[in-house]
C-alpha atoms as a PDB file:
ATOM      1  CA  UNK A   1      90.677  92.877  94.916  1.00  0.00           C
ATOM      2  CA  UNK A   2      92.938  95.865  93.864  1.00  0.00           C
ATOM      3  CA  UNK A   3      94.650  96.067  97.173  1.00  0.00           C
ATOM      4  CA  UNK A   4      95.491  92.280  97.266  1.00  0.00           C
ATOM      5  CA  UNK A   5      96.736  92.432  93.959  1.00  0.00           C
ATOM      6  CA  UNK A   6      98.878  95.445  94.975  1.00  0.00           C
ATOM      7  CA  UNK A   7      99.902  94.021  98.104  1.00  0.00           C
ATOM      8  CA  UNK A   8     101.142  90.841  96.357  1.00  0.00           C
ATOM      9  CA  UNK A   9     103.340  93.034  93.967  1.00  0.00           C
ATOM     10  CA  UNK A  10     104.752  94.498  96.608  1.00  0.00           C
ATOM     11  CA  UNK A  11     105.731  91.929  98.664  1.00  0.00           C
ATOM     12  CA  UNK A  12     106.706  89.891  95.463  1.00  0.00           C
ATOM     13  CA  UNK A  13     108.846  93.295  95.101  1.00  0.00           C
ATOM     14  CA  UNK A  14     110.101  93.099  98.016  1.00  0.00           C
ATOM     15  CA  UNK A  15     111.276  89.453  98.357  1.00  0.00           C
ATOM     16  CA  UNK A  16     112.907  89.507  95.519  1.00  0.00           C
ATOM     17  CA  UNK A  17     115.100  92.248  96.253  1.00  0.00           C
ATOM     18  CA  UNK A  18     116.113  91.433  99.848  1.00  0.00           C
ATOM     19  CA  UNK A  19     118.700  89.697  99.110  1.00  0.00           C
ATOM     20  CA  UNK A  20     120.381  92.494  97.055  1.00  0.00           C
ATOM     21  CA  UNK A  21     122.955  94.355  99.105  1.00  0.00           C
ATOM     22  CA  UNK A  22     122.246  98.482  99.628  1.00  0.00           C
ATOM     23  CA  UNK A  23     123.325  99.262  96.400  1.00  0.00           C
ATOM     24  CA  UNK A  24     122.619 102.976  94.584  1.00  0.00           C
ATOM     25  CA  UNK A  25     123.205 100.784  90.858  1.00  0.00           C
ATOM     26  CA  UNK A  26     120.556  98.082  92.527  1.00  0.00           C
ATOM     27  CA  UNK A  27     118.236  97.256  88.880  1.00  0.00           C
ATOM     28  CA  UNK A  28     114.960  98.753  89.905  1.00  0.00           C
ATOM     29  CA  UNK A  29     112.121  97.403  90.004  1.00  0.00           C
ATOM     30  CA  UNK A  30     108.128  98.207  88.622  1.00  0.00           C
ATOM     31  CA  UNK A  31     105.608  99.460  91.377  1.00  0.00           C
ATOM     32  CA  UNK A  32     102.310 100.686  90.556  1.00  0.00           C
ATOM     33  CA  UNK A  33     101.187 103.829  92.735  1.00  0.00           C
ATOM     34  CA  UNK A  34      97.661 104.484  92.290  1.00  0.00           C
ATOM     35  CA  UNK A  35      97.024 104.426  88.544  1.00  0.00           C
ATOM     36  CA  UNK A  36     100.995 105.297  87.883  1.00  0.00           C
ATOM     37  CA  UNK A  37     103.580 102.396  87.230  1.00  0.00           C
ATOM     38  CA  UNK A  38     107.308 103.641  88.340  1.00  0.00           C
ATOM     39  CA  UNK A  39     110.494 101.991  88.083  1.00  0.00           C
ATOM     40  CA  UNK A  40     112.195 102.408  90.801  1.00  0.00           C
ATOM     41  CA  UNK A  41     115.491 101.417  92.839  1.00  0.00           C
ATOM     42  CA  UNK A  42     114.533  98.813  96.110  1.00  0.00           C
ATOM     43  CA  UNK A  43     115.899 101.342  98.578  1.00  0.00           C
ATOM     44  CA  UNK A  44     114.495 104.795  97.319  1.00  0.00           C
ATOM     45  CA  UNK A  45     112.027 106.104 100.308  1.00  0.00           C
ATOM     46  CA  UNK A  46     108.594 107.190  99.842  1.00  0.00           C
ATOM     47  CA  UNK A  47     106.964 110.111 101.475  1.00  0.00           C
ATOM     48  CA  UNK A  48     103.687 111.520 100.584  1.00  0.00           C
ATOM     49  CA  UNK A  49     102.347 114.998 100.359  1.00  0.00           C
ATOM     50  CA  UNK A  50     100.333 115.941 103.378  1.00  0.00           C
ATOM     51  CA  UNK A  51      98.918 119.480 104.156  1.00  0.00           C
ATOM     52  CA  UNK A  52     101.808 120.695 101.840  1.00  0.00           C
ATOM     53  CA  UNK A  53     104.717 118.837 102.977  1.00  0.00           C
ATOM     54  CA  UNK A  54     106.454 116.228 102.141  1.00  0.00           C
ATOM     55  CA  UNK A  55     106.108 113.087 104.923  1.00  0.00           C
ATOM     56  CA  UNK A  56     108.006 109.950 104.644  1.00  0.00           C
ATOM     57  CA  UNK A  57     105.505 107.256 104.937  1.00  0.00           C
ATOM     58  CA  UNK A  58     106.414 103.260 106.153  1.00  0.00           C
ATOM     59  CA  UNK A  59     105.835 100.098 103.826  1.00  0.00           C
ATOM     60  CA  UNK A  60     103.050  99.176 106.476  1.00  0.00           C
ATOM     61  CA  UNK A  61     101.286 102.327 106.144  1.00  0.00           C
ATOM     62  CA  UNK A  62     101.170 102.713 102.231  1.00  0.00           C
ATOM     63  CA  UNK A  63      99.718  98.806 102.541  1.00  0.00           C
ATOM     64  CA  UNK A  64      96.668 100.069 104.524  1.00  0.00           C
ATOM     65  CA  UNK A  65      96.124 103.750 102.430  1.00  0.00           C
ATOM     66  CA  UNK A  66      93.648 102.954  99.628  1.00  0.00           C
ATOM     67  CA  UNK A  67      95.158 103.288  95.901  1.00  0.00           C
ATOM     68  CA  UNK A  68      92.112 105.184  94.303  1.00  0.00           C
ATOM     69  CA  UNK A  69      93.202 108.140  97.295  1.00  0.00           C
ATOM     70  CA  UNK A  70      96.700 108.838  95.324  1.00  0.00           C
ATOM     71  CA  UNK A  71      96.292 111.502  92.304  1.00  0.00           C
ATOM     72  CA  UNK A  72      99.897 111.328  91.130  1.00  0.00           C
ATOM     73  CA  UNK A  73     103.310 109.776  91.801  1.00  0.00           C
ATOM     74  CA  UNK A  74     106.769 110.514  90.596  1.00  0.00           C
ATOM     75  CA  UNK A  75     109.986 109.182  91.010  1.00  0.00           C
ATOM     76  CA  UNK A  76     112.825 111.395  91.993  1.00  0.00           C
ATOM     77  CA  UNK A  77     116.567 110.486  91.290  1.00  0.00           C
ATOM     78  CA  UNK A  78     119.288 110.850  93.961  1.00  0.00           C
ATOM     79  CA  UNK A  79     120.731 113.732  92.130  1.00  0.00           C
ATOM     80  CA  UNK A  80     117.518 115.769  91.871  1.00  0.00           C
ATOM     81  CA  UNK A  81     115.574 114.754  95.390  1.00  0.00           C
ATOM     82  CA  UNK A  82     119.103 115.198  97.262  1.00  0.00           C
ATOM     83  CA  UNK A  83     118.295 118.994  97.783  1.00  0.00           C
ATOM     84  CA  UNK A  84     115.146 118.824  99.958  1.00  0.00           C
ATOM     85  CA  UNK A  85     115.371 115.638 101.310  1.00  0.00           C
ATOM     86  CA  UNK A  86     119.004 115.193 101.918  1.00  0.00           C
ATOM     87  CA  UNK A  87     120.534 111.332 102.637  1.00  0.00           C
ATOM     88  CA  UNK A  88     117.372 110.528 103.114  1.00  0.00           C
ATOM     89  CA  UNK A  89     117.691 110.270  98.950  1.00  0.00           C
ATOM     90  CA  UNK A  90     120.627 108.506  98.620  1.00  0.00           C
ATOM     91  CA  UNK A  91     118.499 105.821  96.215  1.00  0.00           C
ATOM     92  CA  UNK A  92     116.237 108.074  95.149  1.00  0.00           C
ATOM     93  CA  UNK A  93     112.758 109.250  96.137  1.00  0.00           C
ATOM     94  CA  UNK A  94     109.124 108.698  95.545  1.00  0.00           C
ATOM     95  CA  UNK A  95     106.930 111.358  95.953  1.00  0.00           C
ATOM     96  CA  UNK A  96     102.998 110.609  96.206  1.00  0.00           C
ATOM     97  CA  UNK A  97     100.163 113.274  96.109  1.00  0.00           C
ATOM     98  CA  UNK A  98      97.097 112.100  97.834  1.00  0.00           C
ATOM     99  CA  UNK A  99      93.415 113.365  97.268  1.00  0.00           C
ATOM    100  CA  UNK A 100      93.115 116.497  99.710  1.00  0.00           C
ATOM    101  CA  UNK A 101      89.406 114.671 100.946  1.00  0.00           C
ATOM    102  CA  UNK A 102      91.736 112.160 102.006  1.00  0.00           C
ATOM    103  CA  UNK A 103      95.090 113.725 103.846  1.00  0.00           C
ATOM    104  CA  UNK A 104      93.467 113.166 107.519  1.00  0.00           C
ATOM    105  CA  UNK A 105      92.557 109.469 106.674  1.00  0.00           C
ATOM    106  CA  UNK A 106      96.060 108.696 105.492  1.00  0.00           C
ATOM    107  CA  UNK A 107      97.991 110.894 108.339  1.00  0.00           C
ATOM    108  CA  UNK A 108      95.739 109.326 110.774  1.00  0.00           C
ATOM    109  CA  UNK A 109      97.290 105.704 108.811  1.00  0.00           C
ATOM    110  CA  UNK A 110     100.637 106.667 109.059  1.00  0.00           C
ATOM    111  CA  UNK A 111     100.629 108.091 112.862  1.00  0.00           C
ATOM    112  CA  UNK A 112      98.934 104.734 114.041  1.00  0.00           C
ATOM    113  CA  UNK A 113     101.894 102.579 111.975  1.00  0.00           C
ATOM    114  CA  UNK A 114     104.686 104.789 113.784  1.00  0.00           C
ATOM    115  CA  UNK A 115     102.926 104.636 117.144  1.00  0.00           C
ATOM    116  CA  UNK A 116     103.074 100.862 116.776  1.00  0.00           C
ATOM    117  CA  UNK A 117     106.603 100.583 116.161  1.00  0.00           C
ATOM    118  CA  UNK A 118     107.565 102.438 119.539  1.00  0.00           C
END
């Protein structure tokens, strides 16, 4: 039931935004990570921490990863992700941290949605 419910805020998330043009001022919008509720520009990316580096991780994957596997997520502004992850933060970034028990279950996730797109 949690995963439909998150699933539904996303997409309702995402709908309503897609009309909004690539914009760094977009208002952002609430998403709940795990137990953590960020606000959070549209475009920002999200990568995950995975055997101690950061990995950027696809809408499609982070719908099939289980919420009760993320510990912790925080929301990184342009300014202060632009450092490490370059243009990649141009609206910002959020970074997940995932259960160690469960990094091989979510890489395996991620590689299967990327394999799909090719």
């Amino acid at each position: 039931m949690k995963k439909v419910f998150f699933f539904l805020l996303l997409l309702g998330a995402l709908c309503a935004t897609e009309a909004q043009a690539q914009d760094a001022n977009a208002k952002p919008v609430k998403v709940k990570f795990g137990k953590t509720v960020l606000h959070i520009n549209p475009d920002a990316k999200i990568f995950m921490t995975l055997e101690e580096r950061p990995v950027e991780i696809e809408q499609m994957a982070l719908d099939q990863i289980d919420q009760a596997w993320i510990l912790a997520a925080e929301a990184l502004k342009p300014a202060d992700a632009q450092e490490e992850f370059g243009d990649k933060a141009t609206y910002g970034i959020v970074l997940l941290t995932i259960d160690k028990k469960y990094e091989a279950d979510a890489l395996k996730i991620i590689q299967d949605v990327k394999r799909r797109k090719m």
